[in-house]
C-alpha atoms as a PDB file:
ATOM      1  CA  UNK A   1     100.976  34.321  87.771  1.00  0.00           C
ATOM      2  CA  UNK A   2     102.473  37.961  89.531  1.00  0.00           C
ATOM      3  CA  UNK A   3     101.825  38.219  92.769  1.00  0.00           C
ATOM      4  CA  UNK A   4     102.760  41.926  92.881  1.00  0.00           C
ATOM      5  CA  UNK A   5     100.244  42.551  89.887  1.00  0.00           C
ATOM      6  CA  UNK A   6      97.271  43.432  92.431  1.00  0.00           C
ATOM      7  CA  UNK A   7      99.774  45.274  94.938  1.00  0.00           C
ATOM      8  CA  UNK A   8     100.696  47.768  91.956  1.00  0.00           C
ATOM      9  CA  UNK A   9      97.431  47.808  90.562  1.00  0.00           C
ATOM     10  CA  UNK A  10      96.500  49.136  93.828  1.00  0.00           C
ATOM     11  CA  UNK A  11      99.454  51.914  93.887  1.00  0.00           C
ATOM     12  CA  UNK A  12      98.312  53.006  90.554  1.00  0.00           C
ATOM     13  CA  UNK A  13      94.841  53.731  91.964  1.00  0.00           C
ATOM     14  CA  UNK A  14      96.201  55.327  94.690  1.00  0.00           C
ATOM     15  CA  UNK A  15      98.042  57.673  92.888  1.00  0.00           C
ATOM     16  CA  UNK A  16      94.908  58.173  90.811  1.00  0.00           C
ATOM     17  CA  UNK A  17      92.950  59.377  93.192  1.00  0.00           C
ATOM     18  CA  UNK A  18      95.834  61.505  94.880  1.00  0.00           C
ATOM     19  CA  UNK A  19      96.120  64.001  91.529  1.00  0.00           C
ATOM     20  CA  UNK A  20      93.100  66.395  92.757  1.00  0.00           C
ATOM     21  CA  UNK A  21      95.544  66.649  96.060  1.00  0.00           C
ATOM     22  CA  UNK A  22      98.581  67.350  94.260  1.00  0.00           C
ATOM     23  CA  UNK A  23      97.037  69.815  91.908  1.00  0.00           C
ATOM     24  CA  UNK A  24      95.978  71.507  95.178  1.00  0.00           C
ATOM     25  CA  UNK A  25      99.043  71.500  96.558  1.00  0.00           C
ATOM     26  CA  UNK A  26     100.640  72.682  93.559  1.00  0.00           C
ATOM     27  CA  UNK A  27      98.329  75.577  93.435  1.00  0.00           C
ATOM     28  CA  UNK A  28      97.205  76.574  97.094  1.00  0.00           C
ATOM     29  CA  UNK A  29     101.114  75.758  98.427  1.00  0.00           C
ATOM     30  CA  UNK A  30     102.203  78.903  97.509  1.00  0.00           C
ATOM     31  CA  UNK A  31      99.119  80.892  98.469  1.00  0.00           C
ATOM     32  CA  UNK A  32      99.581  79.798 101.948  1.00  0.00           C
ATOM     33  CA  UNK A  33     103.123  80.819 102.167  1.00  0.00           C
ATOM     34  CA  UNK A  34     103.877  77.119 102.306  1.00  0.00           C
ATOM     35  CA  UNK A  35     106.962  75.285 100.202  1.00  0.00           C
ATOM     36  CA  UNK A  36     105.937  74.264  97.151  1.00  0.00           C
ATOM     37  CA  UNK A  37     107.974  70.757  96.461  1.00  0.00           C
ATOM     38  CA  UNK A  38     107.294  69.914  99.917  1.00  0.00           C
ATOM     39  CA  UNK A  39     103.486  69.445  99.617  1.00  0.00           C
ATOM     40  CA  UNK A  40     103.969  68.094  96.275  1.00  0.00           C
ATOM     41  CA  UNK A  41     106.102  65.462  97.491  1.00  0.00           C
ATOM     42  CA  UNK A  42     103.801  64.383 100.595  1.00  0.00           C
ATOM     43  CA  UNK A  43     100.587  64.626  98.217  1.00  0.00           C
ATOM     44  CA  UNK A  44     102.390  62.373  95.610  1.00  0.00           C
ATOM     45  CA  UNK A  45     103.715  59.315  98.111  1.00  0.00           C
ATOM     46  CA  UNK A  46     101.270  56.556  98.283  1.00  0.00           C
ATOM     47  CA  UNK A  47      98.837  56.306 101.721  1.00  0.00           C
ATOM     48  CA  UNK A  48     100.737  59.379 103.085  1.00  0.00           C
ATOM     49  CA  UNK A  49      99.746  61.610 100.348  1.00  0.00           C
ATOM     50  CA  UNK A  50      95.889  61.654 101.567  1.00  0.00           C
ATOM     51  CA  UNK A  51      96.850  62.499 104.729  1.00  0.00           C
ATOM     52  CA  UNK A  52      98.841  65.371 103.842  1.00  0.00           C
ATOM     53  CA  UNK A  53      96.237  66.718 101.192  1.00  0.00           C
ATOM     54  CA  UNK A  54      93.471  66.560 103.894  1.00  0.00           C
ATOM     55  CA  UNK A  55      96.251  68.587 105.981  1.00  0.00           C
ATOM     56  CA  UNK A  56      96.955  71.119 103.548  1.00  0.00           C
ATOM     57  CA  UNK A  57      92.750  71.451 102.605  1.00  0.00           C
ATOM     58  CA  UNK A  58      91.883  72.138 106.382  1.00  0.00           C
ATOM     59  CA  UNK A  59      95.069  74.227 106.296  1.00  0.00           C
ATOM     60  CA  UNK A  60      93.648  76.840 103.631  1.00  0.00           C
ATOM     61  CA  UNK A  61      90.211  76.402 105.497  1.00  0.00           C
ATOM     62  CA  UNK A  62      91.479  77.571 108.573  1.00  0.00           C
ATOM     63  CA  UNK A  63      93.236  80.756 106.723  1.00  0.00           C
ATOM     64  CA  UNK A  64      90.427  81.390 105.048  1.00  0.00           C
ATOM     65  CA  UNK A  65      87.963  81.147 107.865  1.00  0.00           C
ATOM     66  CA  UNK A  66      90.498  83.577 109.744  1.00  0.00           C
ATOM     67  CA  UNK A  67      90.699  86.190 106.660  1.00  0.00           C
ATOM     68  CA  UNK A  68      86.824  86.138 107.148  1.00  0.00           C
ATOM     69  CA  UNK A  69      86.749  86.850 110.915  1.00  0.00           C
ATOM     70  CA  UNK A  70      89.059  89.668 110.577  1.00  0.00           C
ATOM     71  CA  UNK A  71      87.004  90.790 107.509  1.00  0.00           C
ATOM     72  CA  UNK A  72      83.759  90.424 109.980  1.00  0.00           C
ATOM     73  CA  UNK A  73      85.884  92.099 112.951  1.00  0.00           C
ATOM     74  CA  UNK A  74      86.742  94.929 110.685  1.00  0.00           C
ATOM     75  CA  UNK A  75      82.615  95.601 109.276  1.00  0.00           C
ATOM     76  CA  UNK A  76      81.713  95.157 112.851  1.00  0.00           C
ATOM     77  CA  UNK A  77      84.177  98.069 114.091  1.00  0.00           C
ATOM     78  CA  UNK A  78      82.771 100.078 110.962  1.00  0.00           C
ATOM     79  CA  UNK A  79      78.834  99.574 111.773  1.00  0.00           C
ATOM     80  CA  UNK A  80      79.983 100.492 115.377  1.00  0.00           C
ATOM     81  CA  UNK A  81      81.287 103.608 114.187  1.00  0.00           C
ATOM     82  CA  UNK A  82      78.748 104.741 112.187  1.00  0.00           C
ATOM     83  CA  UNK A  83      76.290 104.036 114.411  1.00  0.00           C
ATOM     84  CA  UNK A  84      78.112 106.624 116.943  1.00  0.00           C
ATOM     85  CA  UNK A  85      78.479 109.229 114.415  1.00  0.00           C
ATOM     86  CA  UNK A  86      74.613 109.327 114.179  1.00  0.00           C
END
């Protein structure tokens, strides 16, 4: 009988379910002007990994959300214009 058996069973699913987080990490890190290793190394430790994937996901959703108000700021200044012009 091995006690740990379950315990690493359960670490092994863990990690398992972290990969879409590191993969994200490894790919959106760099976009966000974020260190690379660092977010791969929080993604890939146990329990603390989904934490800091759900971190780095709202992370890029709040950038992205931001690159779209300035996007809607900018058509807004442009209908504005155009709208003065005739």
């Amino acid at each position: 009988m091995n006690p740990g058996g379950p315990f690493f069973a359960n670490v092994i699913a863990l990690l398992i379910l972290q990969i879409p987080f590191i993969v994200a990490a490894v790919w959106l890190a760099p976009k966000m002007g974020a260190r690379r290793w660092l977010w791969i190394s929080l993604t890939a430790i146990p329990f603390l990994g989904l934490f800091a994937g759900y971190a780095l996901i709202f992370r890029v959703a709040g950038a992205v959300l931001d690159k779209l108000n300035r996007v809607l700021d900018k058509l807004n200044l442009l209908l504005k214009n155009a709208k003065e012009r005739y």
